[in-house]
C-alpha atoms as a PDB file:
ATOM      1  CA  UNK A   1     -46.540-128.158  -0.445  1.00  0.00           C
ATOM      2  CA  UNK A   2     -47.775-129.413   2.904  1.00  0.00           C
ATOM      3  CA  UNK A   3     -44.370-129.593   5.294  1.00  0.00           C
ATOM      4  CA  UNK A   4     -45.960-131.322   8.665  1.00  0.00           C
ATOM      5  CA  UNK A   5     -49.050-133.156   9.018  1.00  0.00           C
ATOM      6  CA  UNK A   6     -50.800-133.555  12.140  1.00  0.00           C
ATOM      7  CA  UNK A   7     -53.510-135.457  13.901  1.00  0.00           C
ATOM      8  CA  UNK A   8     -54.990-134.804  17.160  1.00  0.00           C
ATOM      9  CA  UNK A   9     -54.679-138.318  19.701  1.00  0.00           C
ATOM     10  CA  UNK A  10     -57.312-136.221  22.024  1.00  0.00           C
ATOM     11  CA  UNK A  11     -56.390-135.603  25.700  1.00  0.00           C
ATOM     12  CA  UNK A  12     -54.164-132.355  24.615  1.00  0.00           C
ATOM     13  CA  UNK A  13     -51.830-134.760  22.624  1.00  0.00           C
ATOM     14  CA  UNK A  14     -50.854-134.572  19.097  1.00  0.00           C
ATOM     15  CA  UNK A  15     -49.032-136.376  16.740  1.00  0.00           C
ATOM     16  CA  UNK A  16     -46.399-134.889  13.988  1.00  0.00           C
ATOM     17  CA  UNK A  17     -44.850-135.676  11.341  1.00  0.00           C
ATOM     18  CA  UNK A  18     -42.817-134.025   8.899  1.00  0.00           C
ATOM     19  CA  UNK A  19     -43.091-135.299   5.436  1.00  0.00           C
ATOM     20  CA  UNK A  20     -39.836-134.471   3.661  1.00  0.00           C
ATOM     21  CA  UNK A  21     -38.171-136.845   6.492  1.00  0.00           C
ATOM     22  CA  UNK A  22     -40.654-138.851   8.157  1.00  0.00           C
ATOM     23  CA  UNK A  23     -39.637-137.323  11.608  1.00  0.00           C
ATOM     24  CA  UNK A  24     -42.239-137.804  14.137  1.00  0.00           C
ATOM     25  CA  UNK A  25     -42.923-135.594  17.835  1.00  0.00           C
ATOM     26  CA  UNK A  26     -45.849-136.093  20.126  1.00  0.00           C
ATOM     27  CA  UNK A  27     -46.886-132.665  21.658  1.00  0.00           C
ATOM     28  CA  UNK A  28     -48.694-132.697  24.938  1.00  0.00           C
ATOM     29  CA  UNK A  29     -50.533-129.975  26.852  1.00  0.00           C
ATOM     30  CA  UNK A  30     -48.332-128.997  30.072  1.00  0.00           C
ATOM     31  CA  UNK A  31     -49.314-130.005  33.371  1.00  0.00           C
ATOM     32  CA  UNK A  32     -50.231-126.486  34.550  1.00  0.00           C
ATOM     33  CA  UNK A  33     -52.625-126.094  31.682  1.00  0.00           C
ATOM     34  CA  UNK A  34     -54.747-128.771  31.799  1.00  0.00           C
ATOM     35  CA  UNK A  35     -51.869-131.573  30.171  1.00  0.00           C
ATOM     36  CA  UNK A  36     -49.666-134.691  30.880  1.00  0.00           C
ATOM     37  CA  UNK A  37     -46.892-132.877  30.396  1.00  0.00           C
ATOM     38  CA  UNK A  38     -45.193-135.812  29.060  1.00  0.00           C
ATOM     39  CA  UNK A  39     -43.792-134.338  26.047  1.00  0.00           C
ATOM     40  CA  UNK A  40     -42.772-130.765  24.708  1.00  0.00           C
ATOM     41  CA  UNK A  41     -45.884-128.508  24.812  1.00  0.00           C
ATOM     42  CA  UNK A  42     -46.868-126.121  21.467  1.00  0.00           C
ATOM     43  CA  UNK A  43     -45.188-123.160  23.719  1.00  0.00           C
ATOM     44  CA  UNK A  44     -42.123-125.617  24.613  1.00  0.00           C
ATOM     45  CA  UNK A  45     -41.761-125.789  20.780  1.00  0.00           C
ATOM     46  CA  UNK A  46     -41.591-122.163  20.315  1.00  0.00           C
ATOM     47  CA  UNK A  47     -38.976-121.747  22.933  1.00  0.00           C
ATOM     48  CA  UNK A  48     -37.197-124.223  21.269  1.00  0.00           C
ATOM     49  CA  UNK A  49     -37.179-123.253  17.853  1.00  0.00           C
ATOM     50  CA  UNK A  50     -36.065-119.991  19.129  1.00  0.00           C
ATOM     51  CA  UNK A  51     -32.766-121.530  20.441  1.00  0.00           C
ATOM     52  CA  UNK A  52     -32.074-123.539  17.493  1.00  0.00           C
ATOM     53  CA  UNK A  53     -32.953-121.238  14.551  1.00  0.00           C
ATOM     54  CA  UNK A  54     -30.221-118.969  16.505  1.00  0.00           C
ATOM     55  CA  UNK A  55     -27.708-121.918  16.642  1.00  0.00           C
ATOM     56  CA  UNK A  56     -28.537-122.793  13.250  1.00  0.00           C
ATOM     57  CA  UNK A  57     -27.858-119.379  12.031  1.00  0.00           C
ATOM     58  CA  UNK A  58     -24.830-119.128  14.406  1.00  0.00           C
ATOM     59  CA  UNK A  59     -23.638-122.550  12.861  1.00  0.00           C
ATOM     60  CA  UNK A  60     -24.106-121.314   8.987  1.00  0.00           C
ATOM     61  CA  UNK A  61     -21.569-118.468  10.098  1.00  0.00           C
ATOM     62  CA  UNK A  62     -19.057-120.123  11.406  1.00  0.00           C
ATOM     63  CA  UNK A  63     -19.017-122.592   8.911  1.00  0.00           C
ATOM     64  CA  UNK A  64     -18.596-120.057   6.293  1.00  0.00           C
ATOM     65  CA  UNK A  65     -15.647-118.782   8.252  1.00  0.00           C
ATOM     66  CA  UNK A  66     -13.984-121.776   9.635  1.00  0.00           C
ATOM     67  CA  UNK A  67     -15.136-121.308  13.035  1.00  0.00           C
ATOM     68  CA  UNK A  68     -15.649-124.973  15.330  1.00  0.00           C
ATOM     69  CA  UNK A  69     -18.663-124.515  17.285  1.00  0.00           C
ATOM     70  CA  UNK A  70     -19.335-127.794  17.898  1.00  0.00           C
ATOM     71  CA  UNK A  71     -20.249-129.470  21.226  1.00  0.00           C
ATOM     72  CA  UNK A  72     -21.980-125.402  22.235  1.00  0.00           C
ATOM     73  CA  UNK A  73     -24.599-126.010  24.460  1.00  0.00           C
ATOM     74  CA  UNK A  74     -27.947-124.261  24.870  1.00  0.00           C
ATOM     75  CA  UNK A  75     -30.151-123.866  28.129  1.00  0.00           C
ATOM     76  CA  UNK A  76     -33.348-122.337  27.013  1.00  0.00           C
ATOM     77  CA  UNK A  77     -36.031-121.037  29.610  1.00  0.00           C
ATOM     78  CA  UNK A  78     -39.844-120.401  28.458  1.00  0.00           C
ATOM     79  CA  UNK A  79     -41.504-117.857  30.828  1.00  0.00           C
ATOM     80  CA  UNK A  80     -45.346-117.745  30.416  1.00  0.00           C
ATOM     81  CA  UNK A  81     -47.709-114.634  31.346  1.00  0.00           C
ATOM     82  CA  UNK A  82     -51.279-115.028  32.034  1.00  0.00           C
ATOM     83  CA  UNK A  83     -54.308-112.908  30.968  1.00  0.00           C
ATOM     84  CA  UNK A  84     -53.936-114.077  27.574  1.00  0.00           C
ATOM     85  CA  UNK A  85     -52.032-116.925  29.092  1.00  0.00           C
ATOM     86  CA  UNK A  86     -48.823-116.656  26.667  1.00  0.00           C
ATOM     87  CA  UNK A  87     -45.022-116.875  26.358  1.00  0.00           C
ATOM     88  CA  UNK A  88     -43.775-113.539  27.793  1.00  0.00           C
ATOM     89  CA  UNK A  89     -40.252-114.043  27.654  1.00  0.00           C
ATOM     90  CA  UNK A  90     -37.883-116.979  26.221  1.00  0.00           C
ATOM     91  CA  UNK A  91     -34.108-116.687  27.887  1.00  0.00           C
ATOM     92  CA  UNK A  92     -31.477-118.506  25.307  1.00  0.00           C
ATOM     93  CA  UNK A  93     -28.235-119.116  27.011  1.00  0.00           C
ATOM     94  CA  UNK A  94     -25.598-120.429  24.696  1.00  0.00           C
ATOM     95  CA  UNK A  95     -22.419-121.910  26.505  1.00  0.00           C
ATOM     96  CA  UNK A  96     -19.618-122.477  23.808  1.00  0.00           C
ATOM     97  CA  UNK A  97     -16.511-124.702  24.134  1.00  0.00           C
ATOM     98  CA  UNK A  98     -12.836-123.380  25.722  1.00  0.00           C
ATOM     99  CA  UNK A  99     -11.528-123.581  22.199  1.00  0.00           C
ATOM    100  CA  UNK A 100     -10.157-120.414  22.427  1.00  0.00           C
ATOM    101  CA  UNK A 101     -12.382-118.033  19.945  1.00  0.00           C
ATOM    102  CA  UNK A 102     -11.011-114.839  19.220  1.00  0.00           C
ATOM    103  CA  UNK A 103     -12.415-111.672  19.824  1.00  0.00           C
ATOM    104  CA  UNK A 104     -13.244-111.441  16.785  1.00  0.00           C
ATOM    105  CA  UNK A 105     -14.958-114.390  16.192  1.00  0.00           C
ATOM    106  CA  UNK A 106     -16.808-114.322  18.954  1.00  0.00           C
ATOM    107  CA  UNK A 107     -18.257-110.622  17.793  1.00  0.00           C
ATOM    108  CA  UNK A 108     -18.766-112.438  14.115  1.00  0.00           C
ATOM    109  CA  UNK A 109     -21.102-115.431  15.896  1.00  0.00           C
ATOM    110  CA  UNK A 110     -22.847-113.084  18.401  1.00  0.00           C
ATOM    111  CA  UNK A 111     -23.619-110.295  15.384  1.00  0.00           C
ATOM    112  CA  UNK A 112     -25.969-113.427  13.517  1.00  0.00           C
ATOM    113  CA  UNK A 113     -27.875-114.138  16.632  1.00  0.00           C
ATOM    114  CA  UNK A 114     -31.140-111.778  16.308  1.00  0.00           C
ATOM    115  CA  UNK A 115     -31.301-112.071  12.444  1.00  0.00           C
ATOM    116  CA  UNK A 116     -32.028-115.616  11.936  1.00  0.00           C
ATOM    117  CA  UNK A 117     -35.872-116.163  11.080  1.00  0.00           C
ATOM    118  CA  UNK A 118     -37.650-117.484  14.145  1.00  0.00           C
ATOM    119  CA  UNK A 119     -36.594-114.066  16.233  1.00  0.00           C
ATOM    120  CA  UNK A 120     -37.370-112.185  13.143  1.00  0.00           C
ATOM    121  CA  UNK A 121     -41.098-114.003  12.981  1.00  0.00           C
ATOM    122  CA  UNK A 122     -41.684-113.376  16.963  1.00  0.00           C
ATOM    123  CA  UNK A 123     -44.059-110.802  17.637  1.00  0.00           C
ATOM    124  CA  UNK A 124     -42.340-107.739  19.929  1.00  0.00           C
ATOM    125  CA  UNK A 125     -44.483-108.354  23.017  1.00  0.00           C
ATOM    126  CA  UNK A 126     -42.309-111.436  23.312  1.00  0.00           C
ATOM    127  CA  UNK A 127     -38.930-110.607  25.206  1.00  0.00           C
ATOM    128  CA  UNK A 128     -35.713-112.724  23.499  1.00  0.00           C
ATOM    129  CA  UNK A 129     -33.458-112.917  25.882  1.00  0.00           C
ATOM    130  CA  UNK A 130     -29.719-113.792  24.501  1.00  0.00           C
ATOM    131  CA  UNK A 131     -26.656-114.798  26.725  1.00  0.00           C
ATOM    132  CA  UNK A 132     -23.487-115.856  25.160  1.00  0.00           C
ATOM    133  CA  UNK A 133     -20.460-117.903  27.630  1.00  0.00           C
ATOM    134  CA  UNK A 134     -17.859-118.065  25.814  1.00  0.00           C
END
């Protein structure tokens, strides 16, 4: 079954949209490759989808053991590499709450954080970069 279906608006944009909700995101081409930059870029995406499949992952475990993680922030940096231009490195830094976490919990949360499927589907040449604040 088809999940997203896209069409191509020319100028390095795209258009998106997934079909089970009807969600829609424009991609554009970043400025320093050619692009508007006026939206996420394909690579922005992966970076992102990095830092979310972790929080989701993070968010499934502390929901199955009572743990509040909501309001944690994430500040994600994409660092590209030329000659093949590529992401080299993608730097997830996950700032959580002051609802004071035990230590415990806090090893329980951080434990989840490379086994969730985006870093899992990342090829090695990629450098994951994951910093917890608690």
């Amino acid at each position: 079954m088809i999940t997203i279906k896209t069409t191509y608006l020319g100028d390095l944009r795209t258009w998106n949209i997934h079909l089970q909700s009807g969600c829609e995101l424009v991609t554009d081409a970043p400025t320093d490759n050619r692009g508007k930059g006026e939206s996420f870029s394909p690579t922005d995406l992966l970076a992102t989808s990095l830092g979310n499949c972790i929080m989701t992952i993070m968010g499934i475990k502390a929901m199955d053991n009572g743990i509040d993680l909501v309001g944690t922030e994430i500040e994600i940096t994409k660092i590209m590499a030329n000659d093949p231009r590529r992401v080299a490195e993608v730097i997830v830094e996950f700032y959580f709450p002051k609802k004071n976490y035990t230590d415990a919990e806090k090893e329980l949360i951080e434990s989840v954080a490379g086994i969730s499927p985006v870093p899992l589907s990342l090829h090695t040449d990629l450098k994951q970069t994951i910093k917890f604040n608690w």
